[in-house]
Protein backbone atom coordinates (compact mmCIF):
# COMPACT_ATOMS: atom_id res chain seq x y z
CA UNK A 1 -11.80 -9.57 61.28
CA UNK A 2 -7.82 -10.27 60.72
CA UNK A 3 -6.41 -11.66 57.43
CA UNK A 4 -5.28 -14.86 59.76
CA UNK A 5 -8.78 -15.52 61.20
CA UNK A 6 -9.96 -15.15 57.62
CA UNK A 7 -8.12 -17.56 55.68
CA UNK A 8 -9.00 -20.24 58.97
CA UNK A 9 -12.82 -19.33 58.55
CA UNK A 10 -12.72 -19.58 54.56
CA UNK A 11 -10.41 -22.88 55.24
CA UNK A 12 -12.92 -24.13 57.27
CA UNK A 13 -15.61 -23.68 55.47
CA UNK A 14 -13.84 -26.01 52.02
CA UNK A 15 -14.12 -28.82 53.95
CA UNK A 16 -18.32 -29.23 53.65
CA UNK A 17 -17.90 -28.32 50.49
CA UNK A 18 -15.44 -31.06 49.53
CA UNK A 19 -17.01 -33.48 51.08
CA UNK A 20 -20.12 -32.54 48.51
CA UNK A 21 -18.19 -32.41 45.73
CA UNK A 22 -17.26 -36.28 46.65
CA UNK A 23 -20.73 -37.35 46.93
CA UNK A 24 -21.80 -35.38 43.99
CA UNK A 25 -19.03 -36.72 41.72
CA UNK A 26 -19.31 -41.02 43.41
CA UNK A 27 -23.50 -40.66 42.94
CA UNK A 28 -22.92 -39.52 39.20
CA UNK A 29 -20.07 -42.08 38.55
CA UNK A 30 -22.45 -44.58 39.83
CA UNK A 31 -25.86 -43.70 38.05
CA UNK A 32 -23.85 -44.65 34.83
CA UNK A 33 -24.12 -47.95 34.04
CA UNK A 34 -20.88 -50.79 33.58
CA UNK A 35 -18.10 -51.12 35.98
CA UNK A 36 -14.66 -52.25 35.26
CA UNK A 37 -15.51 -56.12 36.30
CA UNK A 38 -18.04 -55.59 33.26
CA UNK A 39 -15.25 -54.77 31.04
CA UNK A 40 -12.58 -57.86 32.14
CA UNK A 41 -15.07 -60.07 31.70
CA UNK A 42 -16.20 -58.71 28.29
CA UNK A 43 -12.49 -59.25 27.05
CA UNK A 44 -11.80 -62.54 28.88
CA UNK A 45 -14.99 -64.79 27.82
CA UNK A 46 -13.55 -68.02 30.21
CA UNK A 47 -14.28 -66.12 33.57
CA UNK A 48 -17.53 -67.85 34.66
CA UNK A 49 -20.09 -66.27 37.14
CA UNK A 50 -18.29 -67.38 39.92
CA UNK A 51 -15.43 -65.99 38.90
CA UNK A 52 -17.14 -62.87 38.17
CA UNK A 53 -18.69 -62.49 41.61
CA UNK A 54 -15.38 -63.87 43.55
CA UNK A 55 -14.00 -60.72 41.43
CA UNK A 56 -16.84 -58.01 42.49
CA UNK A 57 -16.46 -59.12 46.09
CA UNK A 58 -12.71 -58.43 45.93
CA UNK A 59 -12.80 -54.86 44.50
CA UNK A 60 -16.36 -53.90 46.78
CA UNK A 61 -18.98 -53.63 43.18
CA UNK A 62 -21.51 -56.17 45.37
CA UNK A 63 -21.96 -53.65 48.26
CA UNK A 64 -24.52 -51.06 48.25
CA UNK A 65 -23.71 -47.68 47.26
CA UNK A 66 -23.80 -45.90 50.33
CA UNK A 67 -21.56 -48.85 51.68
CA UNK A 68 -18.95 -48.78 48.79
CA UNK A 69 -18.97 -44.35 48.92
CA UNK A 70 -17.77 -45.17 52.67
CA UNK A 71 -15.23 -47.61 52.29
CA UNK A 72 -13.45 -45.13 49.05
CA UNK A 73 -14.01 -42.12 50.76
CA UNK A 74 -12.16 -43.57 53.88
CA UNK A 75 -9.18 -44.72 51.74
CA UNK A 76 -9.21 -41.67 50.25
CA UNK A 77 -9.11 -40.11 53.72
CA UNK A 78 -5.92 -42.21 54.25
CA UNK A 79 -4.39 -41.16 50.75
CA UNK A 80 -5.18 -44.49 49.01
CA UNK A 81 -7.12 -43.91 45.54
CA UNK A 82 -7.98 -47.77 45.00
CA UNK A 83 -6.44 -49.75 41.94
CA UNK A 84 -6.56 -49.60 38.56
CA UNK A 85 -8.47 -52.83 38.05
CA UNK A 86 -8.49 -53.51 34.42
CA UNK A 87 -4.19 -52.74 34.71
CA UNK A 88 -2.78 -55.29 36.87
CA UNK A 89 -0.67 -54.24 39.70
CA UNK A 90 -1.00 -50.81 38.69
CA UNK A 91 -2.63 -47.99 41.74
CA UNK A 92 -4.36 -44.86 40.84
CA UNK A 93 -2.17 -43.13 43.36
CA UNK A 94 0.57 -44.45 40.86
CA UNK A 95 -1.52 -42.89 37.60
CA UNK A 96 -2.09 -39.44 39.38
CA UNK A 97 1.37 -38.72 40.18
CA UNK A 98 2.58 -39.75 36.69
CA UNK A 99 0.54 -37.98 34.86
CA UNK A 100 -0.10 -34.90 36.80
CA UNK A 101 2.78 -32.99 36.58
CA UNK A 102 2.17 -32.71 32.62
CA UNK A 103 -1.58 -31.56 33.60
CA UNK A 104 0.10 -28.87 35.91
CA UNK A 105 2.43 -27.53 33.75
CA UNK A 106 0.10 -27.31 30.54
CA UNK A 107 -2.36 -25.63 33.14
CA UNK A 108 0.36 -23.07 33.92
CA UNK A 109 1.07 -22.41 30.65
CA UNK A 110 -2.34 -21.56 29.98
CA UNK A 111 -2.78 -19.26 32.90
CA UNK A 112 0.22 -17.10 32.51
CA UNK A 113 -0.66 -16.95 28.43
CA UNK A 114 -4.09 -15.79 29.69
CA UNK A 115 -2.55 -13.98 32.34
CA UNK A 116 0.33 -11.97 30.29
CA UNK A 117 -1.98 -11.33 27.08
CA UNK A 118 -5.29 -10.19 28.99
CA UNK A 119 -4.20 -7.86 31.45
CA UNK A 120 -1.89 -4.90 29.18
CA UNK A 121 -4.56 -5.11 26.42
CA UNK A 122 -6.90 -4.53 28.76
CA UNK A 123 -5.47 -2.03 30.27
CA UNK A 124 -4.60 -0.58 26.68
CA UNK A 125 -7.65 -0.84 25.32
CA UNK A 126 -9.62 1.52 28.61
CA UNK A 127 -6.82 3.86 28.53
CA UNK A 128 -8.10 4.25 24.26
CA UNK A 129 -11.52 3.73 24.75
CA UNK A 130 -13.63 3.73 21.49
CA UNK A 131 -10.32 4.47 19.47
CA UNK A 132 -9.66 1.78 16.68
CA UNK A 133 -7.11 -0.17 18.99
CA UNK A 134 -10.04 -0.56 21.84
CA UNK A 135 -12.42 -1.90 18.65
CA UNK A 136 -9.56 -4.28 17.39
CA UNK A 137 -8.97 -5.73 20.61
CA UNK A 138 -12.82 -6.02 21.68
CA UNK A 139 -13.11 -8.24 18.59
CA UNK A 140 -10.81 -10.62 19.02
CA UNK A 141 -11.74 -10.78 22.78
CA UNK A 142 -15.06 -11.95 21.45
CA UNK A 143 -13.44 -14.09 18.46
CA UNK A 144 -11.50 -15.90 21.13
CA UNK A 145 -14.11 -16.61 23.59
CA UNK A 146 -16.17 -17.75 20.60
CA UNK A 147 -13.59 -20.11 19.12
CA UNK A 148 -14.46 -23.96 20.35
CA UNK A 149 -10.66 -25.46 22.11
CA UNK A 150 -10.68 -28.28 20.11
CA UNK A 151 -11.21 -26.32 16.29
CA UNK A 152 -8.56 -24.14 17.60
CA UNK A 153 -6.78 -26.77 18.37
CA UNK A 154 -6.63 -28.59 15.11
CA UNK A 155 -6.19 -25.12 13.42
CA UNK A 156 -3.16 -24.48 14.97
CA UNK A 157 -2.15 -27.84 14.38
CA UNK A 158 -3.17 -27.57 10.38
CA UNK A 159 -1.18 -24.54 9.84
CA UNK A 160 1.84 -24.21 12.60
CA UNK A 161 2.62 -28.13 12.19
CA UNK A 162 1.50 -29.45 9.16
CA UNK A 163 1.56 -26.42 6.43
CA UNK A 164 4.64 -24.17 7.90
CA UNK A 165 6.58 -27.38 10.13
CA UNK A 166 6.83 -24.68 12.69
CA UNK A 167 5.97 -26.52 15.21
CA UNK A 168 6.00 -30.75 16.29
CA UNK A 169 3.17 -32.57 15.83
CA UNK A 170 3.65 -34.31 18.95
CA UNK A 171 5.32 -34.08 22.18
CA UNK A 172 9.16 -34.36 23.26
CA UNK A 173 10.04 -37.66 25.15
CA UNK A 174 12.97 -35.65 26.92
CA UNK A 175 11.02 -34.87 29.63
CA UNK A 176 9.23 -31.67 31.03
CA UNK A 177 12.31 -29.36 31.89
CA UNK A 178 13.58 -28.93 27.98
CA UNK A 179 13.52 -26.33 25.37
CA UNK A 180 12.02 -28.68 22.97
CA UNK A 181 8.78 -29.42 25.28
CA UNK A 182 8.78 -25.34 26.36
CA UNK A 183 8.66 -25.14 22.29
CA UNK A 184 5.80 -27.37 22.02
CA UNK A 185 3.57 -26.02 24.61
CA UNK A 186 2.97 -22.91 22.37
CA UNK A 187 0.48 -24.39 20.46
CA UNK A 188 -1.74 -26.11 23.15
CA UNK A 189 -0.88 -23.07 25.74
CA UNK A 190 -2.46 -20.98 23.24
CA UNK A 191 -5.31 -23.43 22.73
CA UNK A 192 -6.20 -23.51 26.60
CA UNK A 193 -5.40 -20.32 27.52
CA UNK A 194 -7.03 -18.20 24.63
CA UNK A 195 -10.92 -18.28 26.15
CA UNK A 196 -9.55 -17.05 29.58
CA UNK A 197 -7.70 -14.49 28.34
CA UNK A 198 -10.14 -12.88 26.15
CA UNK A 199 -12.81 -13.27 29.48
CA UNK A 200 -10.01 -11.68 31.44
CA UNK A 201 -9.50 -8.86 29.10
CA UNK A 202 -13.09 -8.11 28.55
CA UNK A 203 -13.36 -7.76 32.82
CA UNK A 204 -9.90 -5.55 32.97
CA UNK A 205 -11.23 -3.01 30.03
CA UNK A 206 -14.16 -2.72 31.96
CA UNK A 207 -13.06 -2.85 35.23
CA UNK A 208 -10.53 -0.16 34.40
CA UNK A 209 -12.62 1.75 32.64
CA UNK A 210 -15.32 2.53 35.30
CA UNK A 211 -12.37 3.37 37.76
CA UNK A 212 -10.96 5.91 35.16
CA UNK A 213 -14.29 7.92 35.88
CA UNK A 214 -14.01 7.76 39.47
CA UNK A 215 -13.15 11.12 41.55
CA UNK A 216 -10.11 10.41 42.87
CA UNK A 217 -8.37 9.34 39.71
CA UNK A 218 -9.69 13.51 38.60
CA UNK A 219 -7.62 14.40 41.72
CA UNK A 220 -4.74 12.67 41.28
CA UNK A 221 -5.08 14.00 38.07
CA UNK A 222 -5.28 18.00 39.14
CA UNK A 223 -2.41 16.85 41.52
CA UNK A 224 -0.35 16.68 38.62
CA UNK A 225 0.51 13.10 38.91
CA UNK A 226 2.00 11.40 35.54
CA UNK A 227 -0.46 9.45 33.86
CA UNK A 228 1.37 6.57 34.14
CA UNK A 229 1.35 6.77 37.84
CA UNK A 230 -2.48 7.60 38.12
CA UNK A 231 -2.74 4.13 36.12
CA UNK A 232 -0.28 1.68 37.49
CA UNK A 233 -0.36 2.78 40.86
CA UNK A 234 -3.98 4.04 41.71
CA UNK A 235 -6.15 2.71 39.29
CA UNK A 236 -4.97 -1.09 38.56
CA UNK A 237 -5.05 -2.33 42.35
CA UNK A 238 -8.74 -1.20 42.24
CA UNK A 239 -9.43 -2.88 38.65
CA UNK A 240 -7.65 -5.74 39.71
CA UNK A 241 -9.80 -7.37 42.42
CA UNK A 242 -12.75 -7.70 39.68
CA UNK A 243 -10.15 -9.51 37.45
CA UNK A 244 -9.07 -11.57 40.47
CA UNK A 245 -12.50 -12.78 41.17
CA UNK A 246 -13.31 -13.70 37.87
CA UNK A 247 -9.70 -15.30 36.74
CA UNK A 248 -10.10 -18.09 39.86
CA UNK A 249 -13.44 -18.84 38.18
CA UNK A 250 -11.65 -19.42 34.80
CA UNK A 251 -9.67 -22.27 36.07
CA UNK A 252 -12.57 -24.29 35.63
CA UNK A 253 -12.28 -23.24 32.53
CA UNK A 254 -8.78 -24.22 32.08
CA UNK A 255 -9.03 -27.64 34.07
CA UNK A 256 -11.72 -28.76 31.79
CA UNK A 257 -10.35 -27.69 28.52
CA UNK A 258 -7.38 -29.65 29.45
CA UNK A 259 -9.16 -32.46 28.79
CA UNK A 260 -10.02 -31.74 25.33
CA UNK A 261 -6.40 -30.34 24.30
CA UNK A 262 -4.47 -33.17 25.69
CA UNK A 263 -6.69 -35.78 23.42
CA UNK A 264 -6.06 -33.13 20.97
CA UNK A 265 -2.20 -32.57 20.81
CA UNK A 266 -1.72 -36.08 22.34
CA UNK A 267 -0.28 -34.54 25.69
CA UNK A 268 0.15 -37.78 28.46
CA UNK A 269 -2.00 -35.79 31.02
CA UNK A 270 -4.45 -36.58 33.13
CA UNK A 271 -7.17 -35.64 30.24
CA UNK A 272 -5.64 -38.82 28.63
CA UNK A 273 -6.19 -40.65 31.51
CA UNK A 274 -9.78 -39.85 32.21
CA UNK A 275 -10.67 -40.62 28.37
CA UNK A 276 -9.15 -43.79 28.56
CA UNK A 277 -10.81 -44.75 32.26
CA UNK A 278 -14.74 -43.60 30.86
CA UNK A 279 -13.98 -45.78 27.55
CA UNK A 280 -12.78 -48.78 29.91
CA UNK A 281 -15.24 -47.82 33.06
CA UNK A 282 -12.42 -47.46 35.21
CA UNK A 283 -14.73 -45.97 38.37
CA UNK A 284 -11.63 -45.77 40.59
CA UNK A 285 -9.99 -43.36 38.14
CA UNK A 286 -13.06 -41.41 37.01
CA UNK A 287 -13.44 -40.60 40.87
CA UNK A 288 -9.79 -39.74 41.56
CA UNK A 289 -9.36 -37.43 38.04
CA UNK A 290 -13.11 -35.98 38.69
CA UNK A 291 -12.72 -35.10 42.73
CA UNK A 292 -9.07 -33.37 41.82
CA UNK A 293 -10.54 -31.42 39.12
CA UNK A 294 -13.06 -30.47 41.90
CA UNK A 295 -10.50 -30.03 44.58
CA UNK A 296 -8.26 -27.42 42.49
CA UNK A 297 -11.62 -25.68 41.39
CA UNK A 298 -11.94 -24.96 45.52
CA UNK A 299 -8.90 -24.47 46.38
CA UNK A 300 -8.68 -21.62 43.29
CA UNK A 301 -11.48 -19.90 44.69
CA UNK A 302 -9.96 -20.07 48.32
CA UNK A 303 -7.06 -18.72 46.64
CA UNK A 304 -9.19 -15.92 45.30
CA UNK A 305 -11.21 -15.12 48.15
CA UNK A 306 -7.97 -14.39 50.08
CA UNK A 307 -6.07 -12.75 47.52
CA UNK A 308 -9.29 -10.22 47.44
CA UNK A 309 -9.45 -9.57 51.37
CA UNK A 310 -5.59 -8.92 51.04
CA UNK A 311 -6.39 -6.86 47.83
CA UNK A 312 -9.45 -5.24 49.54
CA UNK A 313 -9.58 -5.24 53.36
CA UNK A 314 -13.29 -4.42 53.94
CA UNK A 315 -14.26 -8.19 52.69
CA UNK A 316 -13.13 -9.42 55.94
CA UNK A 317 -15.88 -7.31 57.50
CA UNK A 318 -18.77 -8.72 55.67
């Protein structure tokens, strides 16, 4: 099978599995109980019954569920994510694309941190297996993937902004492209990114390590190859399709810590958002935040599953 026909099968077969995630994520939203009519007339005590039901009539709430999963998932089809009813005048298409571009970028951040950090200690610590720097690295690998987000996050917080004012407290307001917010990133980047990147190095030592004892690495070894060569050039391709299988898994990791770090380090991303929509049963937006989160999770294992045919071409014979 060809790399082209690939990507169209694997493409082809998201789009079942979306659709589940939808249902999944509406039937959950909906065995909770409250809507956001429930909350505008909790804080307006003059809207009467009538009002109320002229009100859950408008917005769908009086349909059955089945009914109301139709009419959002075909506005959804169409790109419309329903209002924000308890903000007047305000769309959720309108709270997505404000706030996302802070979710992406602190997502980023995360990834390369895991990314850069994970892959040359792992790679360092095969190459010195059972030498002190392998034993050093293994336990903070496990201190790190041990470490709860959020009590890393108010560590960081404790010492790098509070006791040594290394760092702000809270975000810039001079928007995303700035030295000052690339500054302030360090601390939450670190916060989100540290689990992945001690999974990640855990899989490369290993990963590596196994292909070290492999044959042909002994004969490009007799060859007389450099070391460095037999490593950068032979043995991490091989090593890395492990790590590529398992890093698209640790977006989920990523995507949901987000949530916890922005509340933590008061970053206006989508995190915020879905805190504040559970607290005021905004259903709309508790859809829209909970089907992207589901959406990118896909799409980063599409993204994996082609980057390890390209990486390893007998997957597209299976």
């Amino acid at each position: 099978m060809g790399l082209r026909r690939f990507i169209v099968k694997r493409v082809l077969l998201t789009i079942p599995i979306l659709f589940g995630v939808s249902i999944v994520t509406f039937g959950m939203v909906h065995l909770t109980p409250g809507d956001p009519i429930d909350v505008l007339v909790s804080f307006n005590p003059d809207v009467g019954p009538a009002e109320e039901a002229a009100l859950r009539e408008r917005y769908g709430y009086n349909l059955p569920v089945w009914e109301q999963y139709l009419r959002w998932i075909g506005n959804v089809l169409q790109g419309d994510l329903g209002p924000v009813i308890t903000r007047s005048g305000v769309s959720v298409n309108d709270v997505i694309m404000s706030r996302l571009p802070e979710t992406i970028v602190l997502g980023l951040f995360g990834w390369v941190f895991a990314l850069v950090i994970a892959i040359p200690t792992g790679i360092y610590a095969a190459v010195n297996k059972d030498e002190l720097g392998d034993h050093v690295s293994r336990f903070i690998a496990l201190s790190g993937i041990s470490i709860p987000n959020f009590w890393l996050g108010l560590m960081l917080i404790l010492f790098g902004a509070l006791v040594f004012n290394i760092w702000p407290v809270l975000p810039p307001r001079n928007g995303l492209l700035s030295l000052d917010t690339l500054w302030f990133l360090v601390m939450p980047g670190l916060t989100i990114g540290t689990a992945s990147a001690s999974t990640l190095m855990r899989i490369m030592r290993s990963s590596m390590a196994e292909e070290l004892n492999k044959e042909y690495v002994t004969a490009a070894r007799a060859k007389g190859l450099p070391e460095r060569t037999v490593i950068l050039k032979h043995v991490l391709r091989n090593s890395l399709i492990s790590v590529t299988t398992v890093a698209a898994f640790l977006t989920a990791n990523i995507v949901a810590g987000s949530v916890v770090v922005e509340v933590v380090f008061s970053w206006p991303g989508l995190g915020q958002e879905f805190v504040q929509a559970i607290t005021s049963r905004e259903v709309n937006l508790i859809l829209a935040i909970t089907l992207f989160t589901g959406v990118a999770l896909v799409l980063a294992n599409l993204l994996a599953d082609i980057v390890y045919a390209m990486l390893d071409p007998r997957i597209r014979y299976d």
